[in-house]
Protein backbone atom coordinates (compact mmCIF):
# COMPACT_ATOMS: atom_id res chain seq x y z
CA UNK A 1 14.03 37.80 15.64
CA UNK A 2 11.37 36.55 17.23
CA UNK A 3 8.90 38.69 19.72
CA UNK A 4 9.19 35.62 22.76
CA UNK A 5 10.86 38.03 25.21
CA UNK A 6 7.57 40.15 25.57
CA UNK A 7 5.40 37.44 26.29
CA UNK A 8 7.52 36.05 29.52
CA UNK A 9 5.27 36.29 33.03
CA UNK A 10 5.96 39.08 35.67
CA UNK A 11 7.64 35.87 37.31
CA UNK A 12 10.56 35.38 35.72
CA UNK A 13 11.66 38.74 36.06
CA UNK A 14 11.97 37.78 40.05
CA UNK A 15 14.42 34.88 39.07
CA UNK A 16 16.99 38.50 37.34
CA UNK A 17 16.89 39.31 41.30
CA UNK A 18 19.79 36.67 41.53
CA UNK A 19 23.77 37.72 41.04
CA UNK A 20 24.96 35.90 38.06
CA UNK A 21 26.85 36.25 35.20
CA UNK A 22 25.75 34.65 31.42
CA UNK A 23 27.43 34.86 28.00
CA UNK A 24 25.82 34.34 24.71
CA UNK A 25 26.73 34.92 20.66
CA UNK A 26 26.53 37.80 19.09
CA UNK A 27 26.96 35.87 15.81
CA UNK A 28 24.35 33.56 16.75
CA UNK A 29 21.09 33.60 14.92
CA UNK A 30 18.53 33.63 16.39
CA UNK A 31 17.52 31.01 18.38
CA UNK A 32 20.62 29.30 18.34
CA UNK A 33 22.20 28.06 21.72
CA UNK A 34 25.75 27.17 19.57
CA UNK A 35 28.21 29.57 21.43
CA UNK A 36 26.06 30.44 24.43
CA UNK A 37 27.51 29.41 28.23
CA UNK A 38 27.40 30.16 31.76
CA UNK A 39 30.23 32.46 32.98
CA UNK A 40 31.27 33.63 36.28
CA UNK A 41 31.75 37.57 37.49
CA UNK A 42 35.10 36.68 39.32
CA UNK A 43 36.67 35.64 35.64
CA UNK A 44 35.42 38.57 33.85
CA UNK A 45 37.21 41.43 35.00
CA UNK A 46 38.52 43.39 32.18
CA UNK A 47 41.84 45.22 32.57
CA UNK A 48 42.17 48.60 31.98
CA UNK A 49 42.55 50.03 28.28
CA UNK A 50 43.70 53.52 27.55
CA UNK A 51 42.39 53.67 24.28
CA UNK A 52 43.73 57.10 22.85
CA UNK A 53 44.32 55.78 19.75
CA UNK A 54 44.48 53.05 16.89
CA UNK A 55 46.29 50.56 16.41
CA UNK A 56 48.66 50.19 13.15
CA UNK A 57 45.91 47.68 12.19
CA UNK A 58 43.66 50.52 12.55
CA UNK A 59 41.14 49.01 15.01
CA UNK A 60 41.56 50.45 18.53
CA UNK A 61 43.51 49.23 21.41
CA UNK A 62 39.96 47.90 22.87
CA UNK A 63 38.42 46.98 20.41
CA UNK A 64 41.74 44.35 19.51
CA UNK A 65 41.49 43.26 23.28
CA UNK A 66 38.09 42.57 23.33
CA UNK A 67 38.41 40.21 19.87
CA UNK A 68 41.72 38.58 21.94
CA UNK A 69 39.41 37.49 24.33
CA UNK A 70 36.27 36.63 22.71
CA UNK A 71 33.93 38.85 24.20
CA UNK A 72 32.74 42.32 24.93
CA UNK A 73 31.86 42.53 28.89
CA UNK A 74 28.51 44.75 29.44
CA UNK A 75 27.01 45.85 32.86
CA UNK A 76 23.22 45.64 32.88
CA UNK A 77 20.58 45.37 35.96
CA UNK A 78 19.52 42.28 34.44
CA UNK A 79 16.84 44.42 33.25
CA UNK A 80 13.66 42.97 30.70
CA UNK A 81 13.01 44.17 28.14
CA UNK A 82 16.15 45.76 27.46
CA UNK A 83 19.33 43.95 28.54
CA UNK A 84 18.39 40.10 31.05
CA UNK A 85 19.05 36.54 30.45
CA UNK A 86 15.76 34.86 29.43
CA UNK A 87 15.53 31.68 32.33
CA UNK A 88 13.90 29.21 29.74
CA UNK A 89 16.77 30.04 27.12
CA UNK A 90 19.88 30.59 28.89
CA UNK A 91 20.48 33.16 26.09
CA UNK A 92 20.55 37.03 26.32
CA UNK A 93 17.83 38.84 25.21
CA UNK A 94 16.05 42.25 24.93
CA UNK A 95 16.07 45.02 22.45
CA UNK A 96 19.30 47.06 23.56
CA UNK A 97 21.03 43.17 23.11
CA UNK A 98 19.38 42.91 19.97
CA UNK A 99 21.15 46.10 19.17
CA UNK A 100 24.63 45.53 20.46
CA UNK A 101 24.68 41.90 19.04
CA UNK A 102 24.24 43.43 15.42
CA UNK A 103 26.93 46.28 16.42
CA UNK A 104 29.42 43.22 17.42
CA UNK A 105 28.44 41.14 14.22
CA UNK A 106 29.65 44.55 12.26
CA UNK A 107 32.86 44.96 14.45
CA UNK A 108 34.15 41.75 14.13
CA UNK A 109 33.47 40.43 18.25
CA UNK A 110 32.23 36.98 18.71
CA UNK A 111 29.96 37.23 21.97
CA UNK A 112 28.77 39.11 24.44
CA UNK A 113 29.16 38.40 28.06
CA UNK A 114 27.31 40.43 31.00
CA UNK A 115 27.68 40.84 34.26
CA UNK A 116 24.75 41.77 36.79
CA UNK A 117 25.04 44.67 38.94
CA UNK A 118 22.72 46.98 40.23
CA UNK A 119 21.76 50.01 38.21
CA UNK A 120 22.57 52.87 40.40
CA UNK A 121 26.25 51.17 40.30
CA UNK A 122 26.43 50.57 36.70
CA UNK A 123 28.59 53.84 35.64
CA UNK A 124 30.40 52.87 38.79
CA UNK A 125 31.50 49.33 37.70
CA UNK A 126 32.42 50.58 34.12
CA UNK A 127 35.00 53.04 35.92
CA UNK A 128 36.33 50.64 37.77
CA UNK A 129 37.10 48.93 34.65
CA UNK A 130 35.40 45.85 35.91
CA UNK A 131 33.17 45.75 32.64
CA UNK A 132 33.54 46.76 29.07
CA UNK A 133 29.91 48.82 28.00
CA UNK A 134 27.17 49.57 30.07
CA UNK A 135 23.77 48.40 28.12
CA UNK A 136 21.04 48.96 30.24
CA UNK A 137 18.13 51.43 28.21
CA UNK A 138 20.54 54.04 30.05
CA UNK A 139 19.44 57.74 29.76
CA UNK A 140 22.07 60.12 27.65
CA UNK A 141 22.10 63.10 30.82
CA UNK A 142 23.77 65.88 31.24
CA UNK A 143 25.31 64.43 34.69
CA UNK A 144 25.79 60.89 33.79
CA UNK A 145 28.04 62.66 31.03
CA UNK A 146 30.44 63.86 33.14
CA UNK A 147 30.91 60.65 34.33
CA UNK A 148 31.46 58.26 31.35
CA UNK A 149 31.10 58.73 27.35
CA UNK A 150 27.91 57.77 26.11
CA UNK A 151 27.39 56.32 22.38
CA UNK A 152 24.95 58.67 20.05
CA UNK A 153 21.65 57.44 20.98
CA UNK A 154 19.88 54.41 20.26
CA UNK A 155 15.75 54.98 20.44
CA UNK A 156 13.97 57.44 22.71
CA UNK A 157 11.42 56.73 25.16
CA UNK A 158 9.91 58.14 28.43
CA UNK A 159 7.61 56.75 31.66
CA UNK A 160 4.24 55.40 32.74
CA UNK A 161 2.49 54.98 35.89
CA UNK A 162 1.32 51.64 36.47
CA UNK A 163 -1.63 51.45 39.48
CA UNK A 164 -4.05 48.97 40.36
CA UNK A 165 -6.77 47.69 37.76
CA UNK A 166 -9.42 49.06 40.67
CA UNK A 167 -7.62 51.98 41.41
CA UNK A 168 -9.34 55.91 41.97
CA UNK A 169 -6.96 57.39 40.41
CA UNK A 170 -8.01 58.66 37.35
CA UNK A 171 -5.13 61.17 36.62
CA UNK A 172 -2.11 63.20 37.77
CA UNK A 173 -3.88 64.99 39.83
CA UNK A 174 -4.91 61.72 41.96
CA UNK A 175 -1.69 60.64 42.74
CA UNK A 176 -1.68 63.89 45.58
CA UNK A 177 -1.28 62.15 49.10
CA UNK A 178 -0.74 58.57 47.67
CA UNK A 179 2.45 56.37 48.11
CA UNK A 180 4.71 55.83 45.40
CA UNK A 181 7.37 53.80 44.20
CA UNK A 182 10.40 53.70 42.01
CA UNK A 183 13.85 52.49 41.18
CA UNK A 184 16.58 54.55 42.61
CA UNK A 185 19.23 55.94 39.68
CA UNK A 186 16.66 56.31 37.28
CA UNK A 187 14.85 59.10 35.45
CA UNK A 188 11.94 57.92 37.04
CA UNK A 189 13.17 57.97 40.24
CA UNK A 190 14.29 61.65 39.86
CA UNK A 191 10.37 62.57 38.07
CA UNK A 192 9.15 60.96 41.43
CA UNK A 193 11.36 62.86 43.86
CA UNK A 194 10.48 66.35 42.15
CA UNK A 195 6.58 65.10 42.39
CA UNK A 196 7.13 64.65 46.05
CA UNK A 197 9.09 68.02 46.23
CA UNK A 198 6.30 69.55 44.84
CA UNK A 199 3.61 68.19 47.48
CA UNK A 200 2.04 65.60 44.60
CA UNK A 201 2.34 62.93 46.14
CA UNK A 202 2.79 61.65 49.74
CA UNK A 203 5.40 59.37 50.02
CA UNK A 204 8.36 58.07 48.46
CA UNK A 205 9.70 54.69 48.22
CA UNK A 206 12.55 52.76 46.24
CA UNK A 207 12.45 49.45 45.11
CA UNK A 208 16.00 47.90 44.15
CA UNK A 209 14.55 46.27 40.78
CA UNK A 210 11.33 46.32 37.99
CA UNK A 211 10.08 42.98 39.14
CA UNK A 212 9.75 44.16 43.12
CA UNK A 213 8.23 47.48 42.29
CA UNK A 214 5.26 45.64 40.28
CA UNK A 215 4.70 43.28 42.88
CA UNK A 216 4.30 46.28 45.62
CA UNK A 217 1.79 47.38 43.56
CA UNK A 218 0.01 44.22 42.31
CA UNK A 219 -0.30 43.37 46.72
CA UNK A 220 -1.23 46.85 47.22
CA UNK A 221 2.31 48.06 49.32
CA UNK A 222 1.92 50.82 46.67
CA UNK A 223 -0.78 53.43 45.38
CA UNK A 224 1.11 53.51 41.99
CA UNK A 225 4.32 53.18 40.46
CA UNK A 226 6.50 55.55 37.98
CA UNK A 227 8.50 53.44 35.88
CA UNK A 228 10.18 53.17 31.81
CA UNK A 229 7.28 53.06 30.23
CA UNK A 230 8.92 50.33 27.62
CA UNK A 231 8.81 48.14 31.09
CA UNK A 232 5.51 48.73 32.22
CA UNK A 233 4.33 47.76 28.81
CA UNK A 234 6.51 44.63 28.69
CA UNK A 235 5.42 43.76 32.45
CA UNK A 236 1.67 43.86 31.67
CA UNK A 237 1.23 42.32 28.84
CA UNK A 238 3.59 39.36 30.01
CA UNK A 239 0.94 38.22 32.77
CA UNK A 240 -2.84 38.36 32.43
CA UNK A 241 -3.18 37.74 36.30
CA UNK A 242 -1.63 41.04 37.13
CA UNK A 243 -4.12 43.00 38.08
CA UNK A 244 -2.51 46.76 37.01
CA UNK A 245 -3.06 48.81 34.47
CA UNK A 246 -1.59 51.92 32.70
CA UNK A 247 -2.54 55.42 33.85
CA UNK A 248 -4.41 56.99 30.97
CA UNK A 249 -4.35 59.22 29.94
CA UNK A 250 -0.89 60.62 30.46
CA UNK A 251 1.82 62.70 29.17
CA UNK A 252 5.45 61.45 29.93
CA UNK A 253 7.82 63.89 31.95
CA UNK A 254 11.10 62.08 31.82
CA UNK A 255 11.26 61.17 27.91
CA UNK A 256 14.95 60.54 26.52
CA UNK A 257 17.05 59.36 24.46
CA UNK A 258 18.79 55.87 25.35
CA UNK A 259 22.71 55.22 24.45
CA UNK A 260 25.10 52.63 25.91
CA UNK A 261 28.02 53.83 27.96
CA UNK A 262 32.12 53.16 27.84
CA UNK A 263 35.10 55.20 29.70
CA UNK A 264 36.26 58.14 28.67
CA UNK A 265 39.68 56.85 27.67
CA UNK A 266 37.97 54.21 25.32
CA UNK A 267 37.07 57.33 23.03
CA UNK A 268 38.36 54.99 19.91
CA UNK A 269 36.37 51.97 20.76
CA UNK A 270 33.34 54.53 20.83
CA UNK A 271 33.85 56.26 17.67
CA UNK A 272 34.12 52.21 16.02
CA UNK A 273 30.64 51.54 17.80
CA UNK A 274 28.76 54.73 16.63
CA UNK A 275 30.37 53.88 13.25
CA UNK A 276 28.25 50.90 13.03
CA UNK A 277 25.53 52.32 14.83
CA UNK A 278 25.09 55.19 12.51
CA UNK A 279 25.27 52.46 9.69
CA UNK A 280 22.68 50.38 10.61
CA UNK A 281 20.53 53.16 10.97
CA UNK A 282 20.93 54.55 7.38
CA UNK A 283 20.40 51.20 6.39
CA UNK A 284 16.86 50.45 8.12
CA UNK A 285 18.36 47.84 10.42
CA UNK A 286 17.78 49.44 13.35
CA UNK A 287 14.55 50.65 13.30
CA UNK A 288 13.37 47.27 12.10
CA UNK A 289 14.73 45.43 15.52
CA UNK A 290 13.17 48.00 16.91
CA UNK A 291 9.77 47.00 15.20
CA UNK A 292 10.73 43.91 16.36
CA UNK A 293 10.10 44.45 19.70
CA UNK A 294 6.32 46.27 19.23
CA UNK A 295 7.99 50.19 19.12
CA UNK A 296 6.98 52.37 16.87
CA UNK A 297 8.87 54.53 14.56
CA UNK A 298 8.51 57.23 17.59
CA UNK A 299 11.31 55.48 18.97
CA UNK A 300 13.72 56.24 16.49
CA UNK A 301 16.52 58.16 16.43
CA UNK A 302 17.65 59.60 13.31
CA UNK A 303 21.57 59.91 13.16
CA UNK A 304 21.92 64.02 12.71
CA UNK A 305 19.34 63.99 16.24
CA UNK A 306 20.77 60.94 17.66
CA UNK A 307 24.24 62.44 17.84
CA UNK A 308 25.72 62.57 21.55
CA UNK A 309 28.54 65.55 22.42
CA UNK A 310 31.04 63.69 25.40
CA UNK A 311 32.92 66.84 27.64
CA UNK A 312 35.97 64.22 27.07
């Protein structure tokens, strides 16, 4: 695996802004275009599963629909570094990708198709059985687990403030009175609420995607913005011209531990995933597409820590 997806410019990530659907290999190596092709969202609609229990073959009921028709269906905001189609490539890319391709090659699926939806709707979608996973660097909470089952988790991470290169603000304690903005459903959006709560900072705004929020800031709409710090990292070394830079020094708030999400009646299908999971990280796989991708081994998960307790 090559490192290409961190070195993309700030604007490509405005093209993710558009509602489409793509579909590439799991199988594929790397690099390879072979089985990836342009799909729409109307034709993708999974039907609902039920997946209680294993087949005689053994495999679950999902697991046997998804190989019957070619592909597992994820729900991501499009969202680089993590889970977007790369423009140039046509191909899906990112670390959690990276991740679920190798979890497919393990379980036997051929590809991986995904379907675009906002993130605050993501858990939403996957109820509504209009997608098979959501795989979006998704935060394993308490309250998005009574809503779906989550996998045990993948890495761990937490965010950054990104302001301008010129900027006053020096630390925390700065950001008192100035105008910040985030992305509504995340952590980060939550960190930034509680902040205003608590009288440190003035004002509030949300920004529908990563690529919008860094422009606010890079015009100056924004003092600052609280984002994954994964992102942030991703965003500025991607485009020399932006001129924004990384509060520092700063300890994270909102660090957790990242999983992918399926219904709670696909229990089966989950227990198959964390099977592989759980395998690849004995075997060093994991943590070295992780590598891959510039994170340390402070991003790891070990499987005993990494395991995830559903209420279903």
């Amino acid at each position: 695996m090559k490192r290409r997806n961190l070195k993309k410019s700030i604007a490509l990530l405005l093209t993710f802004l558009l509602p489409l659907s793509v579909l590439a290999g799991c199988g594929a190596k790397e690099g390879s275009k072979e089985n990836t092709t342009a799909a729409s969202t109307e034709e993708s609609v999974p039907e609902s599963t039920g997946d209680a229990t294993q087949t005689a073959s053994g495999e679950s009921e999902m697991l046997q629909k998804i190989k019957e028709k070619g592909y597992i269906l994820i729900g991501s905001s499009n969202d680089a570094p993590f889970s977007y189609m790369d423009v140039e490539t046509g191909e899906l890319e990112g670390v959690d990708i990276e991740i679920l391709r190798e979890i497919c090659k393990r379980l036997g699926i051929p590809d991986i198709q995904m379907k675009v939806i906002d993130f605050a709707n993501l858990l939403v979608e996957l109820n509504n059985n209009n997608i098979d996973m959501v795989v979006d660097a998704m935060y394993v909470k308490d309250e998005r687990l009574q809503i779906a089952a989550f996998t045990d988790k993948w890495y761990q991470e937490g965010e950054a403030v990104v302001i301008p290169s010129d900027s006053s603000i020096a630390d925390k304690d700065d950001l008192k009175g100035k105008t910040i903005g985030a992305q509504p459903g995340t952590t980060f959006y939550e960190t930034a609420q509680k902040w205003l709560d608590e009288g440190k900072i003035g004002k509030l705004e949300a920004y529908d995607n990563q690529a919008t929020l860094m422009t606010a800031v890079n015009m100056g709409k924004l003092d600052a913005v609280v984002t994954d710090g994964i992102v942030a990292g991703y965003t500025l070394s991607s485009d020399s011209a932006l001129n924004l830079k990384l509060l520092s020094p700063y300890e994270a708030e909102a660090s957790g531990q990242i999983g992918a999400a399926v219904r709670f009646a696909d229990k089966a299908f989950l227990d198959e995933v964390n099977k592989s999971l759980n395998e690849m990280k004995e075997d060093g796989t994991l943590l070295t597409i992780l590598k891959n991708y510039g994170l340390t081994e402070d991003y790891f998960v070990g499987v005993e820590e990494g395991k995830t307790t559903n209420v279903k």
